[in-house]
N, C-alpha and C. Protein backbone atom coordinates (compact mmCIF):
# COMPACT_ATOMS: atom_id res chain seq x y z
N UNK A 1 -11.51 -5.84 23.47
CA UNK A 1 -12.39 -5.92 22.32
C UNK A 1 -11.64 -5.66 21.02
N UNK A 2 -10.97 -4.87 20.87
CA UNK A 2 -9.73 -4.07 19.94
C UNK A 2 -8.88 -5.50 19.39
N UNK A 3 -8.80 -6.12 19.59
CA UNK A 3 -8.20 -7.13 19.37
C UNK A 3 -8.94 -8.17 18.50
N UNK A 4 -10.19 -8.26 18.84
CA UNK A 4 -10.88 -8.63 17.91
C UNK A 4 -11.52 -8.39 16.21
N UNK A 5 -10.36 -6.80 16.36
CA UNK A 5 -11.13 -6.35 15.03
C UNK A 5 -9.70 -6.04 14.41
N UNK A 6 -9.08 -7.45 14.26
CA UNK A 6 -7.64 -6.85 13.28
C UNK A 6 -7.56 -7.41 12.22
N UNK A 7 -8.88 -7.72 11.63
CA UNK A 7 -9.19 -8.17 9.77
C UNK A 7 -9.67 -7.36 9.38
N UNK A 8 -10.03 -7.23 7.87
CA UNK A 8 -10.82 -6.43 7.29
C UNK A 8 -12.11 -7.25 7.26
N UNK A 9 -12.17 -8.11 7.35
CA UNK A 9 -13.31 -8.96 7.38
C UNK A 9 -14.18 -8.59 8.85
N UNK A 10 -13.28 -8.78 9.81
CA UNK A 10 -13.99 -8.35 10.96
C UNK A 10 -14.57 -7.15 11.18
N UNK A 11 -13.74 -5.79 10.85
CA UNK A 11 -14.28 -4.58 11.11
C UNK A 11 -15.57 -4.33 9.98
N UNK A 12 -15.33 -4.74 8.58
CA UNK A 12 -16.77 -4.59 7.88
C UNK A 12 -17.66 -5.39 8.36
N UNK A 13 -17.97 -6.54 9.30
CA UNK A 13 -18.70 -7.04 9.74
C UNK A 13 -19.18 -6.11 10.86
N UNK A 14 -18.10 -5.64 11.87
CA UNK A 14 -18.72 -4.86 13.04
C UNK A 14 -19.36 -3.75 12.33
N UNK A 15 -19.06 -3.21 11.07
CA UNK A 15 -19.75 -1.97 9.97
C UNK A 15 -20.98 -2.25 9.93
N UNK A 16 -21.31 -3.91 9.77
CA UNK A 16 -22.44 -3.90 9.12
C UNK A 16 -23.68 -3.90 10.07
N UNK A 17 -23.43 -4.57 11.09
CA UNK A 17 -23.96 -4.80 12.49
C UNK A 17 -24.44 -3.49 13.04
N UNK A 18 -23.29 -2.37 13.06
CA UNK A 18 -23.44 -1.10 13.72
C UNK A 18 -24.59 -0.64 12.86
N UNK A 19 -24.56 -0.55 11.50
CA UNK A 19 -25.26 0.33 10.64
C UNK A 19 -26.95 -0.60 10.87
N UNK A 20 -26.78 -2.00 10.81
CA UNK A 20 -28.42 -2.41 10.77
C UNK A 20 -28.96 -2.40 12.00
N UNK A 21 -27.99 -2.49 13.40
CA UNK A 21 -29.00 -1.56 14.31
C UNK A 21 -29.29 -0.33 14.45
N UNK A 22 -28.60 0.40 13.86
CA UNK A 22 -28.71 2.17 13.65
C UNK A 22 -29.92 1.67 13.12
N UNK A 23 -30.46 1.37 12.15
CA UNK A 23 -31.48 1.12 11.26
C UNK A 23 -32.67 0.61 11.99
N UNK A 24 -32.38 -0.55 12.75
CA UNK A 24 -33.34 -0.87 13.38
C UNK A 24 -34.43 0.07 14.60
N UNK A 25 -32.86 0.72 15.04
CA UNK A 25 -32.96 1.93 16.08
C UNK A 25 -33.77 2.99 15.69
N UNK A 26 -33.29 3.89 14.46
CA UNK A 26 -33.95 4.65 14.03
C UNK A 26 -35.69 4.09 13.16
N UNK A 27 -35.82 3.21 13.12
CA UNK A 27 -36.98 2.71 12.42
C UNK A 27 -38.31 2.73 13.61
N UNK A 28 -37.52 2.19 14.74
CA UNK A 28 -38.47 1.95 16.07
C UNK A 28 -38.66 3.31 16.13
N UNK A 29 -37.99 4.32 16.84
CA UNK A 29 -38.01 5.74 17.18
C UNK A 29 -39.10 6.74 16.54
N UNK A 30 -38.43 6.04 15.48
CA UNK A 30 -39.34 7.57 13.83
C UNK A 30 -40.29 6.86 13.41
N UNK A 31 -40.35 5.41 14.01
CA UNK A 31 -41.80 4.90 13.27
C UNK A 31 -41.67 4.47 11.86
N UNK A 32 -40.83 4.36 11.44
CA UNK A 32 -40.41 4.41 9.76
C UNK A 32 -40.25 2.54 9.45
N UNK A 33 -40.31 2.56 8.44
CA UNK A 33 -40.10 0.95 7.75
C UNK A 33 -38.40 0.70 8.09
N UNK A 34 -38.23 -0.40 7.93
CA UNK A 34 -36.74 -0.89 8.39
C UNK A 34 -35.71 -0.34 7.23
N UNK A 35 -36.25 -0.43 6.48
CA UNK A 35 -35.88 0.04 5.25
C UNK A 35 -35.24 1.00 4.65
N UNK A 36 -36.21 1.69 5.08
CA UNK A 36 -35.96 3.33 5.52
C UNK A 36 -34.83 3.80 6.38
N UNK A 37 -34.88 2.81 7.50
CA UNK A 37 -34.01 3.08 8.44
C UNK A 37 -32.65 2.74 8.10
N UNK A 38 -32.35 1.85 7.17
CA UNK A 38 -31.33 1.17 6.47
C UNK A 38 -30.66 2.24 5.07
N UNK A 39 -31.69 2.94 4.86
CA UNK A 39 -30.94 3.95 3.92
C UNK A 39 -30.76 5.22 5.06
N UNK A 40 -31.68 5.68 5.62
CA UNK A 40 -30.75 6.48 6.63
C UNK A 40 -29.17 6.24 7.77
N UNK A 41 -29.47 5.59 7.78
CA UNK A 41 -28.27 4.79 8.11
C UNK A 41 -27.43 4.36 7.89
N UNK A 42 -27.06 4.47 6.47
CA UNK A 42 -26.04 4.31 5.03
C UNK A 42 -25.72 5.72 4.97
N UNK A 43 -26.58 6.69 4.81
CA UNK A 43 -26.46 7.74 4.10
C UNK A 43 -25.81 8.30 5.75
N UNK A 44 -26.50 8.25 7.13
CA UNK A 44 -25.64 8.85 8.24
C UNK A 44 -24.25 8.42 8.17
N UNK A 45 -24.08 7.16 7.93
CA UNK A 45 -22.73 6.59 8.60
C UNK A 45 -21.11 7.20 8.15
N UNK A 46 -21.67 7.25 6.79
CA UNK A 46 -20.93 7.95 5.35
C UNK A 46 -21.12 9.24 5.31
N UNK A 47 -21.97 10.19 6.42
CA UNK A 47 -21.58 11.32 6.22
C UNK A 47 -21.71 12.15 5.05
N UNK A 48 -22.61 11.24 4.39
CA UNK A 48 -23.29 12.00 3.05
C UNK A 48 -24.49 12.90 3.51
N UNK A 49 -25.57 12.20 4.49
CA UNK A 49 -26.69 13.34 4.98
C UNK A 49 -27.23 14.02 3.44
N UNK A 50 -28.27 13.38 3.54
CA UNK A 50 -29.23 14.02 1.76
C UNK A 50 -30.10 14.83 2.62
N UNK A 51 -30.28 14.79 4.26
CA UNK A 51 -31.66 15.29 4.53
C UNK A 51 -32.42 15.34 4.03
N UNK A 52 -32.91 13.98 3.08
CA UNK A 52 -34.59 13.26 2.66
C UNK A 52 -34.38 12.61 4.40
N UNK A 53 -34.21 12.46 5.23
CA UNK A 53 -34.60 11.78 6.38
C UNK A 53 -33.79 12.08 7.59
N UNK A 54 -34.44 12.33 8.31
CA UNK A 54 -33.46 12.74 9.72
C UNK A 54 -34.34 12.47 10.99
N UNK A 55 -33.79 12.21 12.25
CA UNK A 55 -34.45 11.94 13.41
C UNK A 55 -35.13 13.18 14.11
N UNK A 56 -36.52 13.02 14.71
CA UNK A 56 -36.85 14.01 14.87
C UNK A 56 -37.13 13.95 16.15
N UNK A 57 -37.52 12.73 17.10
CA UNK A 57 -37.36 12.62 18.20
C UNK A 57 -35.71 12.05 19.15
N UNK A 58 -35.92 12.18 20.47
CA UNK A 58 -34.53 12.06 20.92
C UNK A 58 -34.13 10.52 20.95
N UNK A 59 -34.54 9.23 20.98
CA UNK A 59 -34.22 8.17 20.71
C UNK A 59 -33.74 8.52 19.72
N UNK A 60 -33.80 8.94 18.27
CA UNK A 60 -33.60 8.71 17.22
C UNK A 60 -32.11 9.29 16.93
N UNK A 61 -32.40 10.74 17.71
CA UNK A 61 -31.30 11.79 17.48
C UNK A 61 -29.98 11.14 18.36
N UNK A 62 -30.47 10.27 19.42
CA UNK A 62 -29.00 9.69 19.98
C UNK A 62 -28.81 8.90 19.62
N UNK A 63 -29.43 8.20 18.78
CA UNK A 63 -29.09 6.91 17.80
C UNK A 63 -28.23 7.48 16.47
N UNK A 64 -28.45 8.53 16.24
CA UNK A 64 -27.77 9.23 15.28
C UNK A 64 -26.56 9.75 15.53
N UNK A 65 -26.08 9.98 16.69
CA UNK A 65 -24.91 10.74 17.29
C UNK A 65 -24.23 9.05 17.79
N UNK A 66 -24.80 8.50 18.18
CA UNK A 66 -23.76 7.09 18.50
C UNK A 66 -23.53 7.06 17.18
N UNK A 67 -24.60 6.43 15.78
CA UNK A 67 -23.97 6.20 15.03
C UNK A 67 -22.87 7.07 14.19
N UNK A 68 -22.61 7.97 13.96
CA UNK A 68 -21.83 8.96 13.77
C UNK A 68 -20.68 9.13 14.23
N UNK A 69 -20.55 8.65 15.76
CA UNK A 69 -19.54 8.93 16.54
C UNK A 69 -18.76 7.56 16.25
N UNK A 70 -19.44 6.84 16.51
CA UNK A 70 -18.65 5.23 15.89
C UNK A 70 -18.15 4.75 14.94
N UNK A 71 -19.17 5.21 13.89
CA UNK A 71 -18.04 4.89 12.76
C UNK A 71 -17.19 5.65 12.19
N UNK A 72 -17.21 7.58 12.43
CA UNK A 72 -16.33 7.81 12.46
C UNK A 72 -15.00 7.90 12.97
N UNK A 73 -15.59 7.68 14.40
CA UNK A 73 -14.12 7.67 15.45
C UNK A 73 -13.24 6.06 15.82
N UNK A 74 -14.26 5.05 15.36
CA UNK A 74 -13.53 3.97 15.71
C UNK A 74 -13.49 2.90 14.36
N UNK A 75 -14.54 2.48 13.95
CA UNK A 75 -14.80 1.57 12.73
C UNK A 75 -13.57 2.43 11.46
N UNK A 76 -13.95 3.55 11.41
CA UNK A 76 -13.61 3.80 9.97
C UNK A 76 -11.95 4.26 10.06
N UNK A 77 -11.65 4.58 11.54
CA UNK A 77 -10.18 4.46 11.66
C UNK A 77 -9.30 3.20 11.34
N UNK A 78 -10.21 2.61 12.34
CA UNK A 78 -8.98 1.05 12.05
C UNK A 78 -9.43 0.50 11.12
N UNK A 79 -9.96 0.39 10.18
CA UNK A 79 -10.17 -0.58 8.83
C UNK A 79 -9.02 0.31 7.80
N UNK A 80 -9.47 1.93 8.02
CA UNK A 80 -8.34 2.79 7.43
C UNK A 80 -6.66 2.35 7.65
N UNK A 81 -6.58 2.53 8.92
CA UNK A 81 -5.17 1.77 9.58
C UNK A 81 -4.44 0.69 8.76
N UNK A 82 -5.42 -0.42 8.77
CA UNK A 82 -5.84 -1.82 8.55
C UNK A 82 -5.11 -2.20 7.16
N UNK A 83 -5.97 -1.39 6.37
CA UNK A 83 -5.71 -1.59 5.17
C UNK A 83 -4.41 -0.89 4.91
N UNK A 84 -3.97 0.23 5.41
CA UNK A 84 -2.49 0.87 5.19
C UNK A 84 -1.58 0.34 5.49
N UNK A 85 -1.68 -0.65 7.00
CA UNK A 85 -0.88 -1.27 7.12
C UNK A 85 -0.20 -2.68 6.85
N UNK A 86 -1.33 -2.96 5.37
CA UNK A 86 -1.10 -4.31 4.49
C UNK A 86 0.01 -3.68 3.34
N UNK A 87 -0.12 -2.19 3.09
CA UNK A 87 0.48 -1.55 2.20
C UNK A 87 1.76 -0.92 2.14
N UNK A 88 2.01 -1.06 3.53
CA UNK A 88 3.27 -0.67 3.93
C UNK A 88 4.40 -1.75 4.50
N UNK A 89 5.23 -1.97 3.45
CA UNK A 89 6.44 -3.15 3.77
C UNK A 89 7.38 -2.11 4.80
N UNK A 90 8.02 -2.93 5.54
CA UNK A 90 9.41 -2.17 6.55
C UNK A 90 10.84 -3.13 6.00
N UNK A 91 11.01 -2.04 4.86
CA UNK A 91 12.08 -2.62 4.71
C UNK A 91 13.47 -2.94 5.29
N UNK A 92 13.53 -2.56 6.61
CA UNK A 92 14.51 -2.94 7.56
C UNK A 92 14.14 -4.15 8.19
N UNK A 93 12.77 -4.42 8.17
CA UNK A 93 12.42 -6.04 9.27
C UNK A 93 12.95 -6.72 8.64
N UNK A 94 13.32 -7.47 10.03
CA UNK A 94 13.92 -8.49 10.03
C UNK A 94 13.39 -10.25 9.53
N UNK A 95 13.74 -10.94 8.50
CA UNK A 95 13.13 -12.27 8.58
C UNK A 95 13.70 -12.88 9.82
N UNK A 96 12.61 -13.81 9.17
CA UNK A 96 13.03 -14.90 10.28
C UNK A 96 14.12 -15.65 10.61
N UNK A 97 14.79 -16.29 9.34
CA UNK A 97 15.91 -16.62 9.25
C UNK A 97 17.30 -15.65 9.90
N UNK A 98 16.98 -14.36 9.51
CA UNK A 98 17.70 -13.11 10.09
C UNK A 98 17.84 -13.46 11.77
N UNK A 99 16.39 -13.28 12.11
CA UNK A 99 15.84 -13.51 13.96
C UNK A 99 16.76 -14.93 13.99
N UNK A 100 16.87 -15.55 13.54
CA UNK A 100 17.16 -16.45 14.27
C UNK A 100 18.98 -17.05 13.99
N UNK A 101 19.45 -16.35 13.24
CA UNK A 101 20.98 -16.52 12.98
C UNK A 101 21.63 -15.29 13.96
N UNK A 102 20.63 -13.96 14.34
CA UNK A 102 20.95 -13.50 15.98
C UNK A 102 20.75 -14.16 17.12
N UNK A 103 19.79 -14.87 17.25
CA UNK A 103 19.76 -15.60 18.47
C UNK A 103 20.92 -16.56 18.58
N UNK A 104 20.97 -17.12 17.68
CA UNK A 104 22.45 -18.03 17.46
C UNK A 104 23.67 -17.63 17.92
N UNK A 105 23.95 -15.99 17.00
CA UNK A 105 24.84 -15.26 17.32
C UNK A 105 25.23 -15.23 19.24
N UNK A 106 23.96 -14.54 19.65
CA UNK A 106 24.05 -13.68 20.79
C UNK A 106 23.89 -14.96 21.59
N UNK A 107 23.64 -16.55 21.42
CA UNK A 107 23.85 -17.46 22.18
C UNK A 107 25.73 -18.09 22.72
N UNK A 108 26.26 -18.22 20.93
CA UNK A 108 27.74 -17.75 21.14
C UNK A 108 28.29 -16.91 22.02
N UNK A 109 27.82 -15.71 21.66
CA UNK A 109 28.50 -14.80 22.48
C UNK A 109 28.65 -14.94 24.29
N UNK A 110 27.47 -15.27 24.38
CA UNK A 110 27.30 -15.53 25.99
C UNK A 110 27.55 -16.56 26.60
N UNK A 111 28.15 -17.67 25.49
CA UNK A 111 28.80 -19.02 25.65
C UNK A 111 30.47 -18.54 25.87
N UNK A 112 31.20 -17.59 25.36
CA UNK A 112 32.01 -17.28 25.34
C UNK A 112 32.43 -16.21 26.91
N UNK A 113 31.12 -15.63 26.78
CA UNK A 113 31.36 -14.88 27.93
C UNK A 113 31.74 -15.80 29.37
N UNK A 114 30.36 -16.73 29.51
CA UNK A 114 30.89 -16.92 30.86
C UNK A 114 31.95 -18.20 30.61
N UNK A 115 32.55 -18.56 29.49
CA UNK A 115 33.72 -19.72 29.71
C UNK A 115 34.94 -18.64 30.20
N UNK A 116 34.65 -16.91 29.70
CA UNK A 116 36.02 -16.28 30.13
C UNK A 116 35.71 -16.21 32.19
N UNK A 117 34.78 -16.40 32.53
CA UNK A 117 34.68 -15.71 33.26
C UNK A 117 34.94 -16.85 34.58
């Protein structure tokens, strides 16, 4: 699945998905407008918590702990990752041109080897 989420485009999509069924989830549960469930669900995901709204039955409350657990432990890591790792050049990699005037190299070399041999 992990593999599927190596854009930024992709993981704010899986963001958005996670958060409007949190919403949907918590709306069914608490009885609340979708709406409602959509600002609780903004305000859970982000870890802001205004407590104007919280789950009061257990559908709701494990809808609240998935969502919580997800986007902090997986969504909001790798988009974090994601984006750091657009920001970080390695200035030792190798181009391509580089890759491939070694392969050249190390083709010589082993042309040489077995003519000694």
């Amino acid at each position: 699945m992990l593999k599927y989420l190596d854009t930024v485009r992709e993981l704010l999509t899986l963001y958005l998905v996670v958060l409007l069924a949190a919403a949907g989830s918590y709306a069914f549960f608490e009885g609340k407008p979708y709406l409602d469930g959509v600002w609780w669900a903004c305000v859970t995901a982000t870890t802001v918590g205004y407590g104007d709204m919280y789950p009061a039955t257990v559908g709701g409350r494990v809808t609240a702990v998935i969502l919580m657990h997800v986007t902090l432990l997986l969504i909001l890591p790798l988009l974090i990752g994601n984006i750091c790792s657009r920001c970080i050049k390695d200035a030792n990699e190798f181009s391509h041109a580089e890759q491939e005037e070694l392969k050249a190299t190390l083709a010589r070399l082993e042309a040489r080897l077995t003519e000694k041999d």
